[in-house]
PDB file of N, CA and C in Angstrom:
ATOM      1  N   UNK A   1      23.268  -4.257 -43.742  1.00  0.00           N
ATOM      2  CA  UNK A   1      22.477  -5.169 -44.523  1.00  0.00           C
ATOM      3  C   UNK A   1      21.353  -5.804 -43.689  1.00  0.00           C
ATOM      4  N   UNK A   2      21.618  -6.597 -42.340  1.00  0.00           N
ATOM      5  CA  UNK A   2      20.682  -7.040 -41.231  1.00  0.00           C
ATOM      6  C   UNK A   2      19.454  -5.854 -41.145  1.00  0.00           C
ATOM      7  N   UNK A   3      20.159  -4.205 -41.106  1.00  0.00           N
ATOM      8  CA  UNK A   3      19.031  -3.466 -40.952  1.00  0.00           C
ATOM      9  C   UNK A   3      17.906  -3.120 -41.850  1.00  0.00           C
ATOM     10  N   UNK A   4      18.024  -3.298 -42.791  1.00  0.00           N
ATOM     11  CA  UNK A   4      17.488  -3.521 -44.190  1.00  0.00           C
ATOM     12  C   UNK A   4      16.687  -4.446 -44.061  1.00  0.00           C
ATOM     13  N   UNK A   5      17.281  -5.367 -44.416  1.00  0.00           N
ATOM     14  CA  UNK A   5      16.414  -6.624 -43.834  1.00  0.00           C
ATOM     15  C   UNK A   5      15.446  -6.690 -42.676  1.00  0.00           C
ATOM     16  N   UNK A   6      15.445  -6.392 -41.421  1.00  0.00           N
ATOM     17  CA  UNK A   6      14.643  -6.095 -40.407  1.00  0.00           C
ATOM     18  C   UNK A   6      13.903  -5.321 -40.563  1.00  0.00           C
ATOM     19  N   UNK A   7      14.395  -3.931 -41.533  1.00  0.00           N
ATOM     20  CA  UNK A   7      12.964  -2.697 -41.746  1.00  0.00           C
ATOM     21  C   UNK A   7      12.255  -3.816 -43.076  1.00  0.00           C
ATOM     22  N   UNK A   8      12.667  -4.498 -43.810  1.00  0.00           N
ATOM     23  CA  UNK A   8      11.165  -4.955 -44.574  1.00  0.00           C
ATOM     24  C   UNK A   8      10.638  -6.068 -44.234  1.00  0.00           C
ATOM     25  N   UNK A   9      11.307  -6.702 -43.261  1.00  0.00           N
ATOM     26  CA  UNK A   9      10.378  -7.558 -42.728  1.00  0.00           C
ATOM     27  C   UNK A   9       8.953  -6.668 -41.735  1.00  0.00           C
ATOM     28  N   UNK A  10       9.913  -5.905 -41.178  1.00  0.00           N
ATOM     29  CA  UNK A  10       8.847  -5.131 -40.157  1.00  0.00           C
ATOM     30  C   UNK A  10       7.795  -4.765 -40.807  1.00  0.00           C
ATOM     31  N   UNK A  11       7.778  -4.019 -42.091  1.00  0.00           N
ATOM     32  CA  UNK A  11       7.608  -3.428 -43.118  1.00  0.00           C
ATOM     33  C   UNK A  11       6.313  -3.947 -43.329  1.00  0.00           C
ATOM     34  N   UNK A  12       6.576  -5.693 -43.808  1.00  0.00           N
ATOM     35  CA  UNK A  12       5.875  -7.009 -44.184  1.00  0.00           C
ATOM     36  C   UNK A  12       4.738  -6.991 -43.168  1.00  0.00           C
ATOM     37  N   UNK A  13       5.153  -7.448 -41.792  1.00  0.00           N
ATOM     38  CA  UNK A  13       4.549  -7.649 -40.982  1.00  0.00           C
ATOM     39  C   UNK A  13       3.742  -6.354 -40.877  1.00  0.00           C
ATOM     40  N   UNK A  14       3.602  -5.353 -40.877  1.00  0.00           N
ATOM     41  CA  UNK A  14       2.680  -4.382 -40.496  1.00  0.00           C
ATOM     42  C   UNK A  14       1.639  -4.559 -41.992  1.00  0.00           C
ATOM     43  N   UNK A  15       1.984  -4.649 -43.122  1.00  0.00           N
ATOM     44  CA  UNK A  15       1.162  -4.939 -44.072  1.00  0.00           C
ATOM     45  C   UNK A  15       0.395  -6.100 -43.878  1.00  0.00           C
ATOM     46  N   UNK A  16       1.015  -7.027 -43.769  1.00  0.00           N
ATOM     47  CA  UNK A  16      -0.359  -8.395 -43.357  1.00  0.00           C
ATOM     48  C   UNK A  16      -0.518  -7.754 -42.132  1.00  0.00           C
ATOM     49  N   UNK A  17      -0.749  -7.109 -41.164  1.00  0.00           N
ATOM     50  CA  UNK A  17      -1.870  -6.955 -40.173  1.00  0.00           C
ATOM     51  C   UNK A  17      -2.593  -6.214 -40.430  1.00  0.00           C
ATOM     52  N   UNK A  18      -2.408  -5.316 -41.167  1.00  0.00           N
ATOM     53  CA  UNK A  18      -3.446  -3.998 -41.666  1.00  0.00           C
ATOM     54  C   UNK A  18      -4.106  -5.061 -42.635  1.00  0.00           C
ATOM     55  N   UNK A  19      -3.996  -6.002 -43.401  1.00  0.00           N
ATOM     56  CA  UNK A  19      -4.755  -6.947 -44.371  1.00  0.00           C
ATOM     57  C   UNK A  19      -5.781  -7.987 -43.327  1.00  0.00           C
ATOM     58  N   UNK A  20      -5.325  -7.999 -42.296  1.00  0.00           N
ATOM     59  CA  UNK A  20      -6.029  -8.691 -41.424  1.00  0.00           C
ATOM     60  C   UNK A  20      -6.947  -8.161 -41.134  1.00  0.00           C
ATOM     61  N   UNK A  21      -6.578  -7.332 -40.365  1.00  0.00           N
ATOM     62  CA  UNK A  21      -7.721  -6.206 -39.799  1.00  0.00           C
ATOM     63  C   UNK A  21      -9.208  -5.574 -40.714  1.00  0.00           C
ATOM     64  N   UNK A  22      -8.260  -5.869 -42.154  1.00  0.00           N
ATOM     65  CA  UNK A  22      -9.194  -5.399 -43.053  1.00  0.00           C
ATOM     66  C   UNK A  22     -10.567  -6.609 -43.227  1.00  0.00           C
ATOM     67  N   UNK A  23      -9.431  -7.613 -43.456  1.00  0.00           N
ATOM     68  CA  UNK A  23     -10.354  -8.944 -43.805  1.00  0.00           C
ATOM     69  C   UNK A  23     -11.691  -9.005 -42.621  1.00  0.00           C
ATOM     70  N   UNK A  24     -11.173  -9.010 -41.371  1.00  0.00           N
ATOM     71  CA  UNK A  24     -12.091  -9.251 -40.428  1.00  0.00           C
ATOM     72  C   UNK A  24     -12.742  -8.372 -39.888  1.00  0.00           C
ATOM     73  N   UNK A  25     -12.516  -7.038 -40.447  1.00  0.00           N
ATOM     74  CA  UNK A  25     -13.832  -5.718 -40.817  1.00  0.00           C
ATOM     75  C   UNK A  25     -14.861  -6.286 -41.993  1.00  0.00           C
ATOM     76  N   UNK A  26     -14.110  -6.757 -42.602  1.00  0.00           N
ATOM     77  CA  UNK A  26     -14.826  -7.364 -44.303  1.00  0.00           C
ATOM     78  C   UNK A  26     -15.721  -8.035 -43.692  1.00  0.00           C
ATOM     79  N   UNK A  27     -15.676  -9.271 -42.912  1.00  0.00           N
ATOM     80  CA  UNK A  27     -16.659 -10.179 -42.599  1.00  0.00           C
ATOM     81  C   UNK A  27     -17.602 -10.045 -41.679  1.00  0.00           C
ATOM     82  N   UNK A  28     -16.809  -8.580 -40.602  1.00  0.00           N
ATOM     83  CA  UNK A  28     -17.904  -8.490 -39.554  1.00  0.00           C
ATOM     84  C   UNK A  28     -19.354  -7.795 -40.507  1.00  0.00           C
ATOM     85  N   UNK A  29     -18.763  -6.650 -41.308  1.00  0.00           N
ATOM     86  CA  UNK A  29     -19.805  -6.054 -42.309  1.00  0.00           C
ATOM     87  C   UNK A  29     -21.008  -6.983 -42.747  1.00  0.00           C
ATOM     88  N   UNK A  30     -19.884  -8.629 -43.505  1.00  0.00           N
ATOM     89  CA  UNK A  30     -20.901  -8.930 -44.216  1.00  0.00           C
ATOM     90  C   UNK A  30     -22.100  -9.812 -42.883  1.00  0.00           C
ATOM     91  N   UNK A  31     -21.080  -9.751 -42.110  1.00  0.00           N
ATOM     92  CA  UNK A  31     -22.221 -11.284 -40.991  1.00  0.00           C
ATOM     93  C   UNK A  31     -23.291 -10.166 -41.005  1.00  0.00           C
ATOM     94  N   UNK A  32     -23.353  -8.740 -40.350  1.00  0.00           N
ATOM     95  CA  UNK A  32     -24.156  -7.677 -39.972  1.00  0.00           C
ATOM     96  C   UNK A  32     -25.328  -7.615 -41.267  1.00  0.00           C
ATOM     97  N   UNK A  33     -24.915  -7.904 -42.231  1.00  0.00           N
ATOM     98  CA  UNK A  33     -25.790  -7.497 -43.330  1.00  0.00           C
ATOM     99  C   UNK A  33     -26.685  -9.159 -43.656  1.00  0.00           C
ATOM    100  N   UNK A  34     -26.105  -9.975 -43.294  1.00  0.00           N
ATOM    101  CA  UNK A  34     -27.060 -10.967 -44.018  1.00  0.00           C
ATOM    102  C   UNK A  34     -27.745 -11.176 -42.737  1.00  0.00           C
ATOM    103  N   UNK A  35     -27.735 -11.164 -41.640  1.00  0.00           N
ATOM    104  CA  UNK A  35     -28.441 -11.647 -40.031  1.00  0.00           C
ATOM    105  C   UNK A  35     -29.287 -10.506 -40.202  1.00  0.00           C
ATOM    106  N   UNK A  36     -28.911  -9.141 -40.714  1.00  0.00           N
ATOM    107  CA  UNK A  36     -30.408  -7.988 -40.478  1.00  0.00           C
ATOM    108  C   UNK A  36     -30.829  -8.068 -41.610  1.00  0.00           C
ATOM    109  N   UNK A  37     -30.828  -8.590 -42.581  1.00  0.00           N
ATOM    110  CA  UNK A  37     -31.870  -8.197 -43.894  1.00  0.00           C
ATOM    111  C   UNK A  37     -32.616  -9.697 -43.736  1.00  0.00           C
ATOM    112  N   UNK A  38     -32.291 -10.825 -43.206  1.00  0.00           N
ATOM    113  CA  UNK A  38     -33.057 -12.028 -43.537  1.00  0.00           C
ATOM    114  C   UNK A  38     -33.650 -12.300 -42.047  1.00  0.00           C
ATOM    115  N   UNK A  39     -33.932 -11.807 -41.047  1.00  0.00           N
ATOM    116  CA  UNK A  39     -34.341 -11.966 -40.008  1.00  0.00           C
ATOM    117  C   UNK A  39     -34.887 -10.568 -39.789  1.00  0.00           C
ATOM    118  N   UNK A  40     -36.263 -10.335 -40.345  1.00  0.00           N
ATOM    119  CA  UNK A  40     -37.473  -9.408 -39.917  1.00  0.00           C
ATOM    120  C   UNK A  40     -37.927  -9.696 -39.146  1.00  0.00           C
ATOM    121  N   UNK A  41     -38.807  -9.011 -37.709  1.00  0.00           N
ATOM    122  CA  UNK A  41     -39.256  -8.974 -36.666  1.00  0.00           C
ATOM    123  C   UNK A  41     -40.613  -9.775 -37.251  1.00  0.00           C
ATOM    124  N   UNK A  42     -41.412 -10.037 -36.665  1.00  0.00           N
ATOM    125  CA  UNK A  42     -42.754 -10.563 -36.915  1.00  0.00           C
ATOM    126  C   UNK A  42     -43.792 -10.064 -35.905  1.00  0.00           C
ATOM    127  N   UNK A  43     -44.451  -9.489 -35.971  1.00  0.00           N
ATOM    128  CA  UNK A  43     -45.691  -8.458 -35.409  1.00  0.00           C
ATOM    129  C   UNK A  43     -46.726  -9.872 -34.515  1.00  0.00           C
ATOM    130  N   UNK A  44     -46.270  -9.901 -33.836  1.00  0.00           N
ATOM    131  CA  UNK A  44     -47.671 -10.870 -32.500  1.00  0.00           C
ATOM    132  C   UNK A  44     -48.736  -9.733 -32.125  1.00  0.00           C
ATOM    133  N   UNK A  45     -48.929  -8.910 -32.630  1.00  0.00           N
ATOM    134  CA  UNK A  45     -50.371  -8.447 -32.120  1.00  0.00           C
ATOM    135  C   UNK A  45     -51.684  -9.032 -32.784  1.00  0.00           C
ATOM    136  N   UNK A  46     -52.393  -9.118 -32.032  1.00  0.00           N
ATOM    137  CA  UNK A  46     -53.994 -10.187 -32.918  1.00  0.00           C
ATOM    138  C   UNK A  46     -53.538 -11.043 -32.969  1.00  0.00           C
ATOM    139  N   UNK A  47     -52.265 -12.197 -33.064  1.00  0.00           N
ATOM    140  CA  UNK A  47     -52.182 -13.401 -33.304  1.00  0.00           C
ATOM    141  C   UNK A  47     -53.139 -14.480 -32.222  1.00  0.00           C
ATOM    142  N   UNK A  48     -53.100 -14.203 -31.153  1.00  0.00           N
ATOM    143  CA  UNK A  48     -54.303 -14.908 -30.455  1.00  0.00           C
ATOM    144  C   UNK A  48     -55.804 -14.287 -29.855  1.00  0.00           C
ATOM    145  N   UNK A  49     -55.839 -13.688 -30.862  1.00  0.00           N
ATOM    146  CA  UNK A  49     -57.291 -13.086 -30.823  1.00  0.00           C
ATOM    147  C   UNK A  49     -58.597 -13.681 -30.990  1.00  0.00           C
ATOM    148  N   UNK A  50     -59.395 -13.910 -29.762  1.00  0.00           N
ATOM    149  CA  UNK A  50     -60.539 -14.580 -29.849  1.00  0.00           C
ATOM    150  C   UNK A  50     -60.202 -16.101 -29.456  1.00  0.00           C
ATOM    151  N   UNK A  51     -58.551 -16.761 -29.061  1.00  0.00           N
ATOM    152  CA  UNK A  51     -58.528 -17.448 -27.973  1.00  0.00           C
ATOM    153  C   UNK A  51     -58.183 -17.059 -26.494  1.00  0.00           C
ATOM    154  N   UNK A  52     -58.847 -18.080 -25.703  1.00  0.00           N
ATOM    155  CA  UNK A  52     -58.693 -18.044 -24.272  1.00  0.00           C
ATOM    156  C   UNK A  52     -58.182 -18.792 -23.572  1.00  0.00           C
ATOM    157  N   UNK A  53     -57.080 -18.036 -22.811  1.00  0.00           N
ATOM    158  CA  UNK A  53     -56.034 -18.873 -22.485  1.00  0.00           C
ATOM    159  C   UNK A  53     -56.003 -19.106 -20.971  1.00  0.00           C
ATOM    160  N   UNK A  54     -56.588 -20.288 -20.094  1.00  0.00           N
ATOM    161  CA  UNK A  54     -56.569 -20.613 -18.948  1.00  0.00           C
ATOM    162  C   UNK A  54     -55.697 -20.640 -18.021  1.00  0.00           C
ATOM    163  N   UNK A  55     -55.661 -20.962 -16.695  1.00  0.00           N
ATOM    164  CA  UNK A  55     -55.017 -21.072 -16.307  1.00  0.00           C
ATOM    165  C   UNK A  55     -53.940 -22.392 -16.080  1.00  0.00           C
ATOM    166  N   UNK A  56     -55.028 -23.436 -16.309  1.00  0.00           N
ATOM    167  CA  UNK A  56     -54.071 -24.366 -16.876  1.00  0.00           C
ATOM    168  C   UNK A  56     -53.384 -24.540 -18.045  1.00  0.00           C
ATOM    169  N   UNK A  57     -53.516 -23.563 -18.925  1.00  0.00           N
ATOM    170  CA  UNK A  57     -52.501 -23.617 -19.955  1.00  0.00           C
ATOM    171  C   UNK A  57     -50.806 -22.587 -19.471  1.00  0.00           C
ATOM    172  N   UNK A  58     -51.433 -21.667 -18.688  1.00  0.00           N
ATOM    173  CA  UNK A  58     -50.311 -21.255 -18.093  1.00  0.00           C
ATOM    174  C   UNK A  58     -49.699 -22.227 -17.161  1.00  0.00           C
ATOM    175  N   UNK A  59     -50.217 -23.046 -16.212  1.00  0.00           N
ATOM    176  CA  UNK A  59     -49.203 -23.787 -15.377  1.00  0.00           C
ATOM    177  C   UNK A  59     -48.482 -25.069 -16.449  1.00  0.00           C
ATOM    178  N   UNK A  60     -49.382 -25.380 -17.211  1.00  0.00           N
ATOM    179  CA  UNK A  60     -48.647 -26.187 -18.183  1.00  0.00           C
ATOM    180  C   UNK A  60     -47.392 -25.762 -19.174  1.00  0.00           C
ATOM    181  N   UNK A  61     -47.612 -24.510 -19.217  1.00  0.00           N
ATOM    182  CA  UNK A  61     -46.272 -23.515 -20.107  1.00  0.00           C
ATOM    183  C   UNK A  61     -45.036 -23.661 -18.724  1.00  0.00           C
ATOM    184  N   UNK A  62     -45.395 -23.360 -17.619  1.00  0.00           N
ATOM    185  CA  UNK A  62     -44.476 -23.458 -16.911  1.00  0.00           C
ATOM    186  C   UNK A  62     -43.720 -24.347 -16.973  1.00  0.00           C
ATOM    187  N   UNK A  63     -44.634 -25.606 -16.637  1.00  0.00           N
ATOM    188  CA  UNK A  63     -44.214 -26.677 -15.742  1.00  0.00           C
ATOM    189  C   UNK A  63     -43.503 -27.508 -17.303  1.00  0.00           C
ATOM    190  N   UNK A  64     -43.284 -27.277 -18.430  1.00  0.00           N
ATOM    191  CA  UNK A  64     -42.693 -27.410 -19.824  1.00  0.00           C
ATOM    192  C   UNK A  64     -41.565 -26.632 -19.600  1.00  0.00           C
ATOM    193  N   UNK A  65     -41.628 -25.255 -19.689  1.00  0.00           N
ATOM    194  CA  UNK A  65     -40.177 -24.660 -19.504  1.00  0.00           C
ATOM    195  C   UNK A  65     -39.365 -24.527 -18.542  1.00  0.00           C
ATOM    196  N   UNK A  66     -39.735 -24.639 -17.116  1.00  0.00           N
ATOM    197  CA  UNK A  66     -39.050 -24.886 -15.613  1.00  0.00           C
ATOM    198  C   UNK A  66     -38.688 -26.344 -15.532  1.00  0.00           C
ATOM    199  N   UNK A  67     -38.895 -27.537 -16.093  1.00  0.00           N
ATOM    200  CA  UNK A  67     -39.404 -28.971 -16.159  1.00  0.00           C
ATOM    201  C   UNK A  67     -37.498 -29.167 -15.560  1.00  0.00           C
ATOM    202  N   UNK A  68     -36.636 -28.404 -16.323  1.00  0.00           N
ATOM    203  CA  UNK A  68     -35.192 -29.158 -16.197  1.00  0.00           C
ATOM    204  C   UNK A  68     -34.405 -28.178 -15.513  1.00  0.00           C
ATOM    205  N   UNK A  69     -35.054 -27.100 -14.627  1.00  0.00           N
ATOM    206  CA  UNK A  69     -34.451 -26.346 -13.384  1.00  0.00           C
ATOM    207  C   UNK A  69     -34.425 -26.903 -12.439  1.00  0.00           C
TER     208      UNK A  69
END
């Protein structure tokens, strides 16, 4: 009777993990699908066309993003 009992628990337990496994295939799918269809690349070519960019605007980009190294 104990063995019975132990094969459907086992039984049990292998069914909720295969349901698991499924679920969290389910969600990796959906994260993959909404992060690549709503986040298109955006094309920077020509975007600063016909400005000129000094050299003090470069040490100033630096000295902004290095500021808390």
């Amino acid at each position: 009777m104990k063995r019975v009992a132990a094969k459907n628990t086992i039984e049990i337990l292998r069914k909720v993990e295969s349901i698991e496994k499924e679920i969290k295939d389910l969600k990796l799918t959906l994260l993959k699908s909404i992060t690549s269809s709503s986040k298109k690349p955006i094309p920077l070519r020509g975007i600063l066309k016909g400005v000129e960019v000094t050299e003090e605007d470069i040490s100033s980009a630096k000295k902004s993003l290095y500021s808390k190294i």
